[in-house]
Protein backbone atom coordinates (compact mmCIF):
# COMPACT_ATOMS: atom_id res chain seq x y z
CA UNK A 1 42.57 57.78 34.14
CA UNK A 2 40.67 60.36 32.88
CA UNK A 3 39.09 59.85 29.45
CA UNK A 4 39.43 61.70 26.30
CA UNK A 5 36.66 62.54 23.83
CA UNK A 6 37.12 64.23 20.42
CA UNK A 7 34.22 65.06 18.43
CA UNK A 8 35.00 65.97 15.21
CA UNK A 9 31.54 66.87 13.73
CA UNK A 10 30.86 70.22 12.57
CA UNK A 11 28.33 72.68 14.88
CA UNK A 12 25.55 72.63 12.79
CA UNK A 13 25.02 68.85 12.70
CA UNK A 14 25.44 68.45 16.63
CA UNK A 15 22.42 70.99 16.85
CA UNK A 16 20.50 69.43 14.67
CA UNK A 17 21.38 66.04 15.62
CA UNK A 18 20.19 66.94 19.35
CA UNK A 19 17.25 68.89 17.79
CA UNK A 20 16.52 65.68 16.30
CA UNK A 21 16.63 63.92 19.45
CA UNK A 22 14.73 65.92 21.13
CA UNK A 23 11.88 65.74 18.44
CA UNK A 24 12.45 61.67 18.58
CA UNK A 25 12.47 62.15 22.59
CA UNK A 26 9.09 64.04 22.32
CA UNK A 27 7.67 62.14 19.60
CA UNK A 28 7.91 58.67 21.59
CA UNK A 29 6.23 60.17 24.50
CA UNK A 30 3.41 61.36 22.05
CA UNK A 31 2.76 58.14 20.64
CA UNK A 32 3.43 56.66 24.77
CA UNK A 33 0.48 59.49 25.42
CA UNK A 34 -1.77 58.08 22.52
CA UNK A 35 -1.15 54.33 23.35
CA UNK A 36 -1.79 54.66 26.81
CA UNK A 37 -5.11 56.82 25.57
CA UNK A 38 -6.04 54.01 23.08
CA UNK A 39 -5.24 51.37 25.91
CA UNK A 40 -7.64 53.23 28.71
CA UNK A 41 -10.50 54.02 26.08
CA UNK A 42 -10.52 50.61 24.65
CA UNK A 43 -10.37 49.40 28.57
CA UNK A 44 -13.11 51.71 29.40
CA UNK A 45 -14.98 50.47 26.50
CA UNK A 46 -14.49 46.49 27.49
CA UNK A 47 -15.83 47.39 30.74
CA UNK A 48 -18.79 49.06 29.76
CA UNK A 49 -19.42 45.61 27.87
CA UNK A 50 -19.10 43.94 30.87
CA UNK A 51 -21.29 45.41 33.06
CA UNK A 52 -24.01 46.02 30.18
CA UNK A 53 -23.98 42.08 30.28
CA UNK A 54 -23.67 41.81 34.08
CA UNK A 55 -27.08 44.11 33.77
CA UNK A 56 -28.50 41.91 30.68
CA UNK A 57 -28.30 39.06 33.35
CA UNK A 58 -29.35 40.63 36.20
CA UNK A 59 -32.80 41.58 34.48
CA UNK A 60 -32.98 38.28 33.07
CA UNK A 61 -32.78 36.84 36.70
CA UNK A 62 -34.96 39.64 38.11
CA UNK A 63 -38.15 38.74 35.21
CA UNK A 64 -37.49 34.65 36.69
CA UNK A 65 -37.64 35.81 39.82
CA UNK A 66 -40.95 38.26 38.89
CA UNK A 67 -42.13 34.99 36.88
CA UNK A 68 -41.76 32.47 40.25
CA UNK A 69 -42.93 35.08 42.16
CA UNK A 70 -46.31 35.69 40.05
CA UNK A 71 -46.56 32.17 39.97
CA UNK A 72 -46.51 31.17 43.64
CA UNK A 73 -49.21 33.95 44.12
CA UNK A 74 -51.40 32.01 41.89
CA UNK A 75 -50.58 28.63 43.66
CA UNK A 76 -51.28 30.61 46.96
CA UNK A 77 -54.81 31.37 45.74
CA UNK A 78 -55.26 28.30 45.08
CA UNK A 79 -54.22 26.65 47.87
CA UNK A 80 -56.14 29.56 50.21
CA UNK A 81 -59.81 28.24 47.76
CA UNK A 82 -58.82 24.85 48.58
CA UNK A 83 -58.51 25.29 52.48
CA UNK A 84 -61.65 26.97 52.32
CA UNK A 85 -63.26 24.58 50.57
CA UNK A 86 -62.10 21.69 52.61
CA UNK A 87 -62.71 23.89 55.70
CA UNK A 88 -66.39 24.01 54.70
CA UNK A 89 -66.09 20.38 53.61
CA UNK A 90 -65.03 19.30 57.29
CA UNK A 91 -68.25 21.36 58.62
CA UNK A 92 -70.19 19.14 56.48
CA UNK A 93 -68.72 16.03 57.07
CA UNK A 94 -66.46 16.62 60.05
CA UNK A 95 -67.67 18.07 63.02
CA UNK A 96 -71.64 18.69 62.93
CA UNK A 97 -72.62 22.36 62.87
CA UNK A 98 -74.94 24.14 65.32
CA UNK A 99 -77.47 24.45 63.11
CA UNK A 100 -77.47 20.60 62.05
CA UNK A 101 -76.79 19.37 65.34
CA UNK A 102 -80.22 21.53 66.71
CA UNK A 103 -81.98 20.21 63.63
CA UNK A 104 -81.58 16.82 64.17
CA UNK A 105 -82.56 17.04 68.14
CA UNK A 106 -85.56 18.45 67.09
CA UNK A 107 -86.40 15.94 64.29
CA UNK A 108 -85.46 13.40 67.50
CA UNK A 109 -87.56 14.84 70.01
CA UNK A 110 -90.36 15.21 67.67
CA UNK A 111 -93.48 12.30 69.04
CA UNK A 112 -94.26 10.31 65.70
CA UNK A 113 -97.99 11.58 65.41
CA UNK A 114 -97.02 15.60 64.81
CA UNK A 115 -96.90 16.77 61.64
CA UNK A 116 -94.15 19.03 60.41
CA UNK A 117 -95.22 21.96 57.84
CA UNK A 118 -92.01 24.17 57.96
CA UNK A 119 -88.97 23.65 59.54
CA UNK A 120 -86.49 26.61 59.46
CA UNK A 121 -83.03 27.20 60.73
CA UNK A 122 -81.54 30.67 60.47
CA UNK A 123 -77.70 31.08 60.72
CA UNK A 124 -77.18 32.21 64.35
CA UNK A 125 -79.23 28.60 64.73
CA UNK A 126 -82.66 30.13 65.59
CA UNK A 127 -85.58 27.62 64.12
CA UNK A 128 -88.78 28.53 63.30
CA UNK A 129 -91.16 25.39 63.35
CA UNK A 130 -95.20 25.46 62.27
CA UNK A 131 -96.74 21.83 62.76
CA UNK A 132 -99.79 19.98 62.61
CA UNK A 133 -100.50 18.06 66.57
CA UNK A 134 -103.46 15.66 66.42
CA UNK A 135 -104.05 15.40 70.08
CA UNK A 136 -103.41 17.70 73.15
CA UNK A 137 -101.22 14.47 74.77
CA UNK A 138 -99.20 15.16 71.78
CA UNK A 139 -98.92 18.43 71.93
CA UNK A 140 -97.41 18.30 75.47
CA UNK A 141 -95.35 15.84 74.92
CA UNK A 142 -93.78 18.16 72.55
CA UNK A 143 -93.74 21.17 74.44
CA UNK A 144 -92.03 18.86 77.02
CA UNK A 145 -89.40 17.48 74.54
CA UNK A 146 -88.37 20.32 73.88
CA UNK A 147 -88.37 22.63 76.95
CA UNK A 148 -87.19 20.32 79.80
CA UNK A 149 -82.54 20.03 79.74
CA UNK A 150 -82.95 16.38 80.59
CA UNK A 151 -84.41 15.92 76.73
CA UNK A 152 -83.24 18.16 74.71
CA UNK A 153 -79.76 17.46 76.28
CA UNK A 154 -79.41 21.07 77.51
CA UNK A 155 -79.17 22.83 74.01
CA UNK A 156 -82.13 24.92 73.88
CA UNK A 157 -82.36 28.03 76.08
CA UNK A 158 -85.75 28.98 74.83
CA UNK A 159 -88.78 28.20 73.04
CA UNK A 160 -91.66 30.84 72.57
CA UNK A 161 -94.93 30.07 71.06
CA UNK A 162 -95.47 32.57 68.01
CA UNK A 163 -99.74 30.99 67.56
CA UNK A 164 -101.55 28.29 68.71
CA UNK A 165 -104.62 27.33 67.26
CA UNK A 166 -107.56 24.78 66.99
CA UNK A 167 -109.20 24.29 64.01
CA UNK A 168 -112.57 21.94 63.28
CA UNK A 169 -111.13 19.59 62.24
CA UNK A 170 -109.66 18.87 66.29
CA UNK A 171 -105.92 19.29 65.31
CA UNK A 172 -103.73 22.22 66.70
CA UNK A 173 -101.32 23.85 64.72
CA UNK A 174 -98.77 25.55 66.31
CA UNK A 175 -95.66 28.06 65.12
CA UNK A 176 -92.59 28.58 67.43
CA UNK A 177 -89.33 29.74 67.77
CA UNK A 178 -86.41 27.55 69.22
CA UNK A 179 -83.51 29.66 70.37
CA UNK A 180 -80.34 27.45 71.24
CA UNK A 181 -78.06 27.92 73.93
């Protein structure tokens, strides 16, 4: 069955009836237009927020990070001062250094009757001795101390006489050089 429609309105207020729609029909999609711009800008603008405080606390975690950082350098100094000091601490107490350990082989071979003026021990362990002998038994005795490996337990490689005198009084004073192995 086929329907029947009768419109009974004048002309003039079906055109400006469907004017009138039209303007409604273009007006809503404005206002969809302005929403939807209101709705991105205020999205853009919450994001913005967001990552301005995702940055706020990413700097705040990169200065900690600086701060441990700076402070673990320090603590690294300081532990690097303290193993050199206890480093040098173990050469003095620990394990005896070439310079000590020649010293006090020297102070051992040494016959009780010589007199010791100057003693010195340079760094690569060189000593420079100047002493008073009362006797010429003495004397060799010392020169044998200190030049035959059985007594002076193989460490010294050299001795060389720098003077030797005699004075009138009858004591010798000699100055050498001890050069370790």
């Amino acid at each position: 069955m086929a329907k029947i429609s009768i419109n009974l309105l004048p002309p003039e207020i079906i055109a400006r009836e469907l004017k009138e729609a039209n303007f409604y029909k273009i007006q809503f999609v404005g206002v969809a237009v302005v929403l939807m711009m209101v709705f991105l800008a205020s999205l853009t603008v919450a994001l913005r927020i967001l990552q301005s405080r995702n940055i706020t606390e990413a700097e705040a975690k990169l200065t900690q990070t600086e701060q441990r950082v700076t402070d673990l350098k320090n603590t690294q100094a300081s532990l690097f001062l303290l193993k050199n000091r206890l480093t040098v601490i173990d050469k003095y107490f620990g394990v005896p250094s070439k310079q000590s350990s020649l010293y006090q082989l020297i102070n051992k071979l040494m016959p009780p009757s010589v007199v010791v003026n100057t003693i010195d021990v340079g760094k690569s362990g060189e000593v420079v001795l100047q002493a008073v002998v009362p006797d010429s038994a003495s004397l060799d005795d010392l020169m044998n101390n200190l030049t035959v490996k059985d007594y002076n337990e193989g460490k010294i490689s050299q001795v060389s006489v720098d003077s030797l005198n005699r004075g009138r009084d009858g004591y010798y004073r000699i100055s050498f050089k001890i050069k370790p192995v």
